[in-house]
C-alpha atoms as a PDB file:
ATOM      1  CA  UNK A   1     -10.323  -2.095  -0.283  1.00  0.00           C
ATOM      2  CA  UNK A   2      -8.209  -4.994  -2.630  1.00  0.00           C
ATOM      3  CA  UNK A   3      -5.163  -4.499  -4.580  1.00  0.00           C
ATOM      4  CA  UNK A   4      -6.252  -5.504  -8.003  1.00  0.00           C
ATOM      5  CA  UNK A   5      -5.840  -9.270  -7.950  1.00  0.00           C
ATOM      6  CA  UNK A   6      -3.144  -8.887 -11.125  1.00  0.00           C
ATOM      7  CA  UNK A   7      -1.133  -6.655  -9.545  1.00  0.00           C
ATOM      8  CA  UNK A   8       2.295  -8.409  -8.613  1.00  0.00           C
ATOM      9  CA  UNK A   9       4.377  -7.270  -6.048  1.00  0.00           C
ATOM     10  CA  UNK A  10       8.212  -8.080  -5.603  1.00  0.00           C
ATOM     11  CA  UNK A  11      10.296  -8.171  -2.268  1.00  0.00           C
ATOM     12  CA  UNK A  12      12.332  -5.288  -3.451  1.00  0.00           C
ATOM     13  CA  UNK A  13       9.203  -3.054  -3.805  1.00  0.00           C
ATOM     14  CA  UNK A  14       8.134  -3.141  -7.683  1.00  0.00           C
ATOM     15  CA  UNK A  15       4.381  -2.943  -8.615  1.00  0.00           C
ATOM     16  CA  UNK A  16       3.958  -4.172 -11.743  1.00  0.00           C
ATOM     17  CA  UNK A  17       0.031  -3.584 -13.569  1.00  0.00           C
ATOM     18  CA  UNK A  18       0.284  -6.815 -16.809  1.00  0.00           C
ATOM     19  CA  UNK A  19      -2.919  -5.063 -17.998  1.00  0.00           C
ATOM     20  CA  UNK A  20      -1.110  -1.403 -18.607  1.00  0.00           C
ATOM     21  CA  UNK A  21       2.638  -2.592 -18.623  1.00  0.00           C
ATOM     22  CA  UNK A  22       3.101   0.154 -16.132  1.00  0.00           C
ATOM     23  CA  UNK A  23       5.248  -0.105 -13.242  1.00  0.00           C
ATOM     24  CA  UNK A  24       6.032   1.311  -9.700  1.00  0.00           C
ATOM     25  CA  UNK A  25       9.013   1.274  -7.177  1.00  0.00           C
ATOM     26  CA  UNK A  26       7.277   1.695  -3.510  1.00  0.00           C
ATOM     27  CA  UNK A  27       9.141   2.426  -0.553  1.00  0.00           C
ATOM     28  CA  UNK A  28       9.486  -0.125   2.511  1.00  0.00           C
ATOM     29  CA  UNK A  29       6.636   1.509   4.581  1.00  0.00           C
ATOM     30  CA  UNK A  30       4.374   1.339   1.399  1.00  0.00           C
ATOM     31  CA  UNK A  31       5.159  -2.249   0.353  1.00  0.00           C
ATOM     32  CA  UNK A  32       4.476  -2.854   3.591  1.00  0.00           C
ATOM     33  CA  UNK A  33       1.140  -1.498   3.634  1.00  0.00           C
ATOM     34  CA  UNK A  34       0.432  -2.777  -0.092  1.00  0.00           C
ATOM     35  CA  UNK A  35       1.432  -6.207   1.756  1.00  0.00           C
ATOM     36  CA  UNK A  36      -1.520  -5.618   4.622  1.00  0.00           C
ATOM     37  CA  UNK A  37      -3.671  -4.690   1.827  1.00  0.00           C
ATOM     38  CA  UNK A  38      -2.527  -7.476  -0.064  1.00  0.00           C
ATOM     39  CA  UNK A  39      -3.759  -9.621   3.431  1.00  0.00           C
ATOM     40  CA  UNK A  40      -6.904  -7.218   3.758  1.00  0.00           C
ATOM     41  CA  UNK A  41      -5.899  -6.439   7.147  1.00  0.00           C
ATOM     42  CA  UNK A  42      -8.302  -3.899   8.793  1.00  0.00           C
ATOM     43  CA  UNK A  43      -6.652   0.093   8.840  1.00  0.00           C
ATOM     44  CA  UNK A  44      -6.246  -0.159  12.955  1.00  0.00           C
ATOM     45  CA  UNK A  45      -4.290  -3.134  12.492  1.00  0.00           C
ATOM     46  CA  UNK A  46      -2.447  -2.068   9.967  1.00  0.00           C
ATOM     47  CA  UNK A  47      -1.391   1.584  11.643  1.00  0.00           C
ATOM     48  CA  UNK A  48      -1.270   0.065  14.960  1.00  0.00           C
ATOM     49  CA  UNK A  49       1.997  -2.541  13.378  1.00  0.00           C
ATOM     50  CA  UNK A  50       3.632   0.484  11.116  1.00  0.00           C
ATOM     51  CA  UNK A  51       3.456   3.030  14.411  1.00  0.00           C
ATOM     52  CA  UNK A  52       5.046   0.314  16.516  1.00  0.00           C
ATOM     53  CA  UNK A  53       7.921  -0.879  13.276  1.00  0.00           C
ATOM     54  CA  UNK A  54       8.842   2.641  12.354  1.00  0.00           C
ATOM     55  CA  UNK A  55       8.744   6.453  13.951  1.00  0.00           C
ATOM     56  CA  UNK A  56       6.096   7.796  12.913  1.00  0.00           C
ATOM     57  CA  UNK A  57       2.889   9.223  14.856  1.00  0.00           C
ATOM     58  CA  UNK A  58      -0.144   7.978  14.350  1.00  0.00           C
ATOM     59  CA  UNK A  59      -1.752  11.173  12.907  1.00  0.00           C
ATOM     60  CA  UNK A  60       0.828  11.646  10.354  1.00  0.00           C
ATOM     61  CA  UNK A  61       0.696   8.160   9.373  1.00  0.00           C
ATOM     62  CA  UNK A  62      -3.518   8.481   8.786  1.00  0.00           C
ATOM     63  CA  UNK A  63      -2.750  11.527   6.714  1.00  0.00           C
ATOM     64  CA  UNK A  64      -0.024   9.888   4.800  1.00  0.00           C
ATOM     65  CA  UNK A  65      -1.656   6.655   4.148  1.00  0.00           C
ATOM     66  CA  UNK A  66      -5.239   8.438   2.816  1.00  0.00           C
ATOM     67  CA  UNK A  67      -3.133   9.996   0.104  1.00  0.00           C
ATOM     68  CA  UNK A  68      -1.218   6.705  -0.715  1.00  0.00           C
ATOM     69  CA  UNK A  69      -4.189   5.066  -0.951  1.00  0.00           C
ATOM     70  CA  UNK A  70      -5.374   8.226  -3.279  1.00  0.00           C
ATOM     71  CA  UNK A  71      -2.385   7.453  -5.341  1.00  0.00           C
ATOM     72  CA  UNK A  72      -2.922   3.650  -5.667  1.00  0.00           C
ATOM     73  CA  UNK A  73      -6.626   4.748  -6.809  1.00  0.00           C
ATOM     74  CA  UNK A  74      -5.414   7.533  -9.133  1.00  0.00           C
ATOM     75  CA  UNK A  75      -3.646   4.797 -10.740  1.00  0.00           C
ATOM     76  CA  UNK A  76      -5.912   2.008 -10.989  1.00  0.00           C
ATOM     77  CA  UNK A  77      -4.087  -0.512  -8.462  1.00  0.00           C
ATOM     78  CA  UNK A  78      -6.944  -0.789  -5.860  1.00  0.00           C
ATOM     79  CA  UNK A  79     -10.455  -1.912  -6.021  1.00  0.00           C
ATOM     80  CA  UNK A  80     -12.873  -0.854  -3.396  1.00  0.00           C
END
């Protein structure tokens, strides 16, 4: 999985699509995940780093990154 190599991200969590004009205010836990995405870390990496940065449990985390990632599909962001 890629984040569409157009899509710009700024430090104060704006997605921006140039393609669509659309744009998207993330939290910090999803920039932060757009940013491993961004770095095409692998998922274990990635949820191993977020479990350890914030308070979350790791099976919440799963479920709530599969429907980010749902989202970021949905909207065209991501290419698999």
């Amino acid at each position: 999985m890629r984040l569409k190599k157009n899509i710009a991200i700024s430090e104060s969590g704006y997605l921006f699509n140039p393609s669509t004009g659309d744009s998207y205010s993330v939290n910090q836990m999803a920039f932060k995940i757009l940013e491993f995405i961004k770095e095409e870390k692998p998922i274990k990496e990635m949820s191993a780093q977020i479990i350890e940065e914030y308070d979350v449990g790791e099976q919440q985390l799963l479920e709530d990154f599969d429907d980010f990632i749902g989202h970021l599909k949905q909207l065209g962001l991501i290419d698999e």
